[in-house]
Protein backbone atom coordinates (compact mmCIF):
# COMPACT_ATOMS: atom_id res chain seq x y z
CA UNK A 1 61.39 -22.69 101.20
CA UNK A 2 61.69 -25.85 99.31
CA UNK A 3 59.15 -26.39 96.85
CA UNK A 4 59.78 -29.72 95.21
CA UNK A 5 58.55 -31.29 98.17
CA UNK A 6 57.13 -34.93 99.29
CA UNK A 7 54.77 -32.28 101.70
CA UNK A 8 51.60 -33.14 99.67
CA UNK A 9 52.21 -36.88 98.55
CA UNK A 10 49.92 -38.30 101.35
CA UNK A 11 46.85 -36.54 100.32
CA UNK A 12 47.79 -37.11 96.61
CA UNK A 13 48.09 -40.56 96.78
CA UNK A 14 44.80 -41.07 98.95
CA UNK A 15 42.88 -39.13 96.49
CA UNK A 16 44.59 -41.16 93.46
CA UNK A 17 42.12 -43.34 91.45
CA UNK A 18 44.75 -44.87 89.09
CA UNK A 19 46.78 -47.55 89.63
CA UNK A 20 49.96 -45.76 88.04
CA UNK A 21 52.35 -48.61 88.16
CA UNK A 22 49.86 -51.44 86.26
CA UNK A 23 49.41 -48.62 83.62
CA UNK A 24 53.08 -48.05 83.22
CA UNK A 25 53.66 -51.82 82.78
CA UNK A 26 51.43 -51.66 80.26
CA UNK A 27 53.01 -48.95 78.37
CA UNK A 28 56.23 -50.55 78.83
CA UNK A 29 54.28 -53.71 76.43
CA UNK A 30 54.01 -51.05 73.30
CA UNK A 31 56.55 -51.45 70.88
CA UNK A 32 59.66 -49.05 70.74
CA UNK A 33 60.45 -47.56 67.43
CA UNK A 34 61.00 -44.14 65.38
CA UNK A 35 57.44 -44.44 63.92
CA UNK A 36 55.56 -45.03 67.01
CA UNK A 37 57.71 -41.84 68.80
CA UNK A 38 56.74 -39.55 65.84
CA UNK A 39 53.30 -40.58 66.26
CA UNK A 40 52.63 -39.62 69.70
CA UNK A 41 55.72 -37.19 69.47
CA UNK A 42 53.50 -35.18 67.11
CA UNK A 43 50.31 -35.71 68.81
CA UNK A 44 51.66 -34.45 71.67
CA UNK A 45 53.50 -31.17 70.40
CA UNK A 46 50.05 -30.29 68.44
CA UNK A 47 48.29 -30.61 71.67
CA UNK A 48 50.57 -28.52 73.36
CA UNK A 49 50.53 -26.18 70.66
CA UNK A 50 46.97 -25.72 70.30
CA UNK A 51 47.00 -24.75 73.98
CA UNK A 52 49.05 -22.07 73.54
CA UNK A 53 46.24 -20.90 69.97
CA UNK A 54 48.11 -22.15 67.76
CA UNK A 55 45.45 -22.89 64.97
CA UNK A 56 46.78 -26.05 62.90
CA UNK A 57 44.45 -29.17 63.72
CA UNK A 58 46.02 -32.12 65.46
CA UNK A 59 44.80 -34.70 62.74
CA UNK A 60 45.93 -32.25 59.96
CA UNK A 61 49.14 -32.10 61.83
CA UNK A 62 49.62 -35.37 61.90
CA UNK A 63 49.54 -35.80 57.93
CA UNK A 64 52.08 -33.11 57.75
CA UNK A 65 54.58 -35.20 59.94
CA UNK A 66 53.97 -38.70 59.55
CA UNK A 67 52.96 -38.44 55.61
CA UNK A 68 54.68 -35.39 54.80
CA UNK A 69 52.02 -33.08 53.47
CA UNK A 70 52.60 -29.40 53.17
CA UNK A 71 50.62 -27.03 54.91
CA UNK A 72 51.33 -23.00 54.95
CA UNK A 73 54.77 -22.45 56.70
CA UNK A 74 52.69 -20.13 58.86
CA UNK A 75 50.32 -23.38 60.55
CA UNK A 76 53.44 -25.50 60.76
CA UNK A 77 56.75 -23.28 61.86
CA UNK A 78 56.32 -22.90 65.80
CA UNK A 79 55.08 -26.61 66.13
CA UNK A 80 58.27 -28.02 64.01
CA UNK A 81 60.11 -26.25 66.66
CA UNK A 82 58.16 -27.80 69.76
CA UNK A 83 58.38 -31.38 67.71
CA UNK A 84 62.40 -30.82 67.21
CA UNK A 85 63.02 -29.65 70.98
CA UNK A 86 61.19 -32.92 72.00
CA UNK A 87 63.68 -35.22 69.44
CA UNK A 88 66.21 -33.26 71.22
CA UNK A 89 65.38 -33.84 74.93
CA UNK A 90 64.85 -37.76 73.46
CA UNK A 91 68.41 -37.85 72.99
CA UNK A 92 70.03 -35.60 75.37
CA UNK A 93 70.14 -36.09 79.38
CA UNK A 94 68.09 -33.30 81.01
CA UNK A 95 70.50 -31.04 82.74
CA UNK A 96 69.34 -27.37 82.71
CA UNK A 97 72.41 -26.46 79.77
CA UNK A 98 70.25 -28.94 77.80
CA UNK A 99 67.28 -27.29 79.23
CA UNK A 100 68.11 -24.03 77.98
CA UNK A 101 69.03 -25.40 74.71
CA UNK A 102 65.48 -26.78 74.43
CA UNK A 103 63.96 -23.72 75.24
CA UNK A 104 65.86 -21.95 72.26
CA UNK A 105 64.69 -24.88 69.70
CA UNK A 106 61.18 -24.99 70.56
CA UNK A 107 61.10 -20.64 70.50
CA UNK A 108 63.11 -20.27 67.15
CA UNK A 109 59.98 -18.68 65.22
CA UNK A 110 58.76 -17.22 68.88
CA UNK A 111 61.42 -15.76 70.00
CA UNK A 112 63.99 -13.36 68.79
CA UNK A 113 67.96 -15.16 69.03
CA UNK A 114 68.58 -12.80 72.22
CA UNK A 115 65.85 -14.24 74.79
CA UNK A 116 65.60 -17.58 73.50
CA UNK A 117 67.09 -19.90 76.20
CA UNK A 118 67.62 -16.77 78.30
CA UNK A 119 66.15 -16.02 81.88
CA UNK A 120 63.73 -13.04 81.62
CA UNK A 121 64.68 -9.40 83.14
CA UNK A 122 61.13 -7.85 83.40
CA UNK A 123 57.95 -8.79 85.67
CA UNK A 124 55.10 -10.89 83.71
CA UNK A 125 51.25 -11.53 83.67
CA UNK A 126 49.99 -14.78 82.49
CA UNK A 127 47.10 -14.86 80.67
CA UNK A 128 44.63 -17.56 79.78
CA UNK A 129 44.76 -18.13 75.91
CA UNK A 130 40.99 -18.63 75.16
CA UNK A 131 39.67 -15.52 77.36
CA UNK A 132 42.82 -13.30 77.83
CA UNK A 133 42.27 -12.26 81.73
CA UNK A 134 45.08 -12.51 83.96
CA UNK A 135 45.23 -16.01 85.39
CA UNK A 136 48.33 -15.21 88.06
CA UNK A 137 51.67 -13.37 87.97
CA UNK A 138 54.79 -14.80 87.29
CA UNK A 139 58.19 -14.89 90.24
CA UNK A 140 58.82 -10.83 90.08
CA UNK A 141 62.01 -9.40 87.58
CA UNK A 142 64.14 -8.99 91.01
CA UNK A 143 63.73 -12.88 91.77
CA UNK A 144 63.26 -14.81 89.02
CA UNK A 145 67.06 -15.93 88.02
CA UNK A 146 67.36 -17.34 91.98
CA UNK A 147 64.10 -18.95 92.19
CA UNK A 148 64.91 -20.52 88.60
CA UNK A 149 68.43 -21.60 90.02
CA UNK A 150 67.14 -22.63 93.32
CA UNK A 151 64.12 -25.02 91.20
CA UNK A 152 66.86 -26.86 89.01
CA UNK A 153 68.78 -27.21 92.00
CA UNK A 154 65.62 -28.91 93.35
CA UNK A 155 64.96 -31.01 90.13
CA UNK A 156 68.85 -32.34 90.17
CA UNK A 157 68.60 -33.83 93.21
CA UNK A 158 65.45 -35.52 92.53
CA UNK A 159 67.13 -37.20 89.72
CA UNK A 160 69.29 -38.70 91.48
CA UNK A 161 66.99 -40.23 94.12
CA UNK A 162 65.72 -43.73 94.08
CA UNK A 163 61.86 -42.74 93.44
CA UNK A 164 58.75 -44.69 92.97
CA UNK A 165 56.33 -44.99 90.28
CA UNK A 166 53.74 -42.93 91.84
CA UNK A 167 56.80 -40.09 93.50
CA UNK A 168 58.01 -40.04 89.48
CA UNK A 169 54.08 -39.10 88.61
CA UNK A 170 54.11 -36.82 92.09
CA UNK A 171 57.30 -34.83 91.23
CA UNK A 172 56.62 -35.07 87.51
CA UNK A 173 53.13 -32.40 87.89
CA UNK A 174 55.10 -30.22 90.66
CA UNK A 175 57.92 -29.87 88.60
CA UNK A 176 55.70 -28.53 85.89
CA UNK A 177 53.65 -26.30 88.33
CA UNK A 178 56.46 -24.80 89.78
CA UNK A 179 58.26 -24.44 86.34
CA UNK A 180 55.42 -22.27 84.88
CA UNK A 181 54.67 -20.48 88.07
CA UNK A 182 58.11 -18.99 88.29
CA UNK A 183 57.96 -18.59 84.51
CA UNK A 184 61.47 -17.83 83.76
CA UNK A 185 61.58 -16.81 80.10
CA UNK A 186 59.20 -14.26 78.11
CA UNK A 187 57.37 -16.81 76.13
CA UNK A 188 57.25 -20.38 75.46
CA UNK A 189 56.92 -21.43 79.20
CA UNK A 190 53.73 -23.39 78.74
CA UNK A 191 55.05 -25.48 75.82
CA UNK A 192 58.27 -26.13 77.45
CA UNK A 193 57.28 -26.50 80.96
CA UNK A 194 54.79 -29.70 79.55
CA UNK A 195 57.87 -30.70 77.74
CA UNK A 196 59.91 -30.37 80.92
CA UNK A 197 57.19 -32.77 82.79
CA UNK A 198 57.63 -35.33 80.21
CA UNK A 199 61.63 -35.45 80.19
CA UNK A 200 61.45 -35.82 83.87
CA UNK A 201 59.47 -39.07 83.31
CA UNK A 202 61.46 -40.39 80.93
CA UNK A 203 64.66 -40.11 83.02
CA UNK A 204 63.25 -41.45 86.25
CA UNK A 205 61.12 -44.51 84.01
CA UNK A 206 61.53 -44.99 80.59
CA UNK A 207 61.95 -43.99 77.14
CA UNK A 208 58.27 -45.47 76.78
CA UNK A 209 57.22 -42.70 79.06
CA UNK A 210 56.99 -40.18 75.15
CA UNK A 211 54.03 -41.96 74.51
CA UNK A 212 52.11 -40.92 77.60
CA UNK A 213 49.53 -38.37 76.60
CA UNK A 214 49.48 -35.87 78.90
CA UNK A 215 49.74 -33.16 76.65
CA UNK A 216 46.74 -34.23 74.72
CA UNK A 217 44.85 -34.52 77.89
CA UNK A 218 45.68 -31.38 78.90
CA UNK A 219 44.11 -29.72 76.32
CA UNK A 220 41.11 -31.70 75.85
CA UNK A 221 40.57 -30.77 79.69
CA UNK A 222 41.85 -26.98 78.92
CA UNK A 223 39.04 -25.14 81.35
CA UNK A 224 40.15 -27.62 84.63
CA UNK A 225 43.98 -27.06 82.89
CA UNK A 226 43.60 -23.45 83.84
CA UNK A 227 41.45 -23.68 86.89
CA UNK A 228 43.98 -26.16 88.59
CA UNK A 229 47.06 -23.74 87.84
CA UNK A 230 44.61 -20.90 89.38
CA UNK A 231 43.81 -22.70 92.25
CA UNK A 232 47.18 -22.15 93.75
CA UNK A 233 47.10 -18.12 93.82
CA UNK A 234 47.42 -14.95 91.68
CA UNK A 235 50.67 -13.74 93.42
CA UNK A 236 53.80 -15.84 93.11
CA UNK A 237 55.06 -14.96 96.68
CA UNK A 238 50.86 -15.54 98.39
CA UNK A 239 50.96 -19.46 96.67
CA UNK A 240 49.69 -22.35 98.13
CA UNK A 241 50.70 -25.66 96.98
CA UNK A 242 48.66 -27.03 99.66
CA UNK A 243 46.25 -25.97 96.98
CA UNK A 244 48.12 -28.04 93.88
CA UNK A 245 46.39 -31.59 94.35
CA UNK A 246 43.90 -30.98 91.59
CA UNK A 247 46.46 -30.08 89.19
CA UNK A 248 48.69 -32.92 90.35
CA UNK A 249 46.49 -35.66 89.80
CA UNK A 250 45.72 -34.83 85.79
CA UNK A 251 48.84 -36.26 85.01
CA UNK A 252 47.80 -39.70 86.39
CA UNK A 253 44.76 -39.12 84.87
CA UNK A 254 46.22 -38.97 81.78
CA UNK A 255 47.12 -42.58 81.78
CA UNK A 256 43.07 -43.45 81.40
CA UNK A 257 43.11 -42.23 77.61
CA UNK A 258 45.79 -44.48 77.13
């Protein structure tokens, strides 16, 4: 069954309270440069980072890359990775070879060489960071490689579609639900499926689309972060992406901190 679907874009866009395309245009006013995208580039990666307990603040990260101060290599290592796989996808079209590439940047200190960029072989339990119970459980060993073939196959025709504003936003969240649902590799699906979201957006819109800061949102709204991945179901083959609207619309909502 096809899962990157237009099935649920009716009720998402009645229960929209955003008016996605004015706040694009006005992120399409900011000012372009190399400065500004390691700015919200590292904002963005610490966010992400800090979901996944990594320790280092996001202001003290912030003086490490934009004024070069040295923290321990421990605080630092895994989100240098993140904020390199994200230069990366900047500059690189996303196909899923470039995907996969990403995946073994932003896992170098995660990961050993073997299973970074590679599609898992065992079954999985995700677990919530802050309390460590079992928040659902990943596409099963036997499965995973199709459902992870099937999903790009999905996501390529997307990009070549003529898509709206608000079906960019729509197809943006479900992309990232679905990514971290199936949960292809043994770690770093979290950091990379957020990562994943935001490359998406910046092929369908524009390179402006790095400074949106969903990322940051995410985590400053962790608990509904968690409760809006739950909502669709513990077991991968009982889900319900009728289910997925809450989780959908943070992403718009993202564009209110802006």
């Amino acid at each position: 069954m096809k899962k990157l679907t237009d099935k649920y874009f009716a009720t998402y866009s009645a229960m929209l309270d955003v008016n996605i395309e004015e706040a694009v245009e006005q992120l399409k006013q900011r000012e372009w440069t190399a400065e500004s995208f390691r700015f919200y580039t590292a904002v963005s990666v610490m966010s992400s980072s800090r979901i996944e307990g990594e320790q280092m603040e996001i202001d003290s990260y912030l003086k490490h890359k934009l004024q070069n101060i040295e923290y321990l290599s421990n605080l630092t290592e895994k989100p240098n990775d993140l904020f390199e796989a994200y230069e990366f996808a900047r500059d690189n079209k996303l196909t899923l070879i470039n995907f996969y590439k990403v995946h073994s940047i932003a896992t170098q200190h995660l990961l050993p060489e073997t299973q970074r960029g590679v599609v898992r072989t065992g079954n999985m339990l995700i677990m919530e960071q802050q309390t460590q119970r079992v928040q659902y459980e990943a596409a099963l060993a036997s499965i995973v490689k199709s459902e992870f073939e099937n999903f790009w196959s999905e996501l390529n025709e997307l990009i070549q579609q003529k898509l709206s504003t608000p079906q960019v936003f729509y197809y943006a969240s479900l992309i990232h639900l679905v990514f971290v649902k199936i949960h292809p590799f043994n770690d770093g699906n979290g950091r990379t499926g957020r990562l994943l979201e935001k490359w998406f957006l910046n092929t369908m819109l524009d390179e402006k689309a790095w400074y949106i800061g969903s990322e940051h949102y995410y985590y400053n709204n962790i608990q509904n972060y968690y409760n809006s991945l739950a909502r669709v179901g513990l077991f991968y083959e009982e889900l319900n992406y009728e289910k997925a609207i809450p989780f959908l619309l943070m992403l718009p909502n993202a564009l209110k901190q802006e």
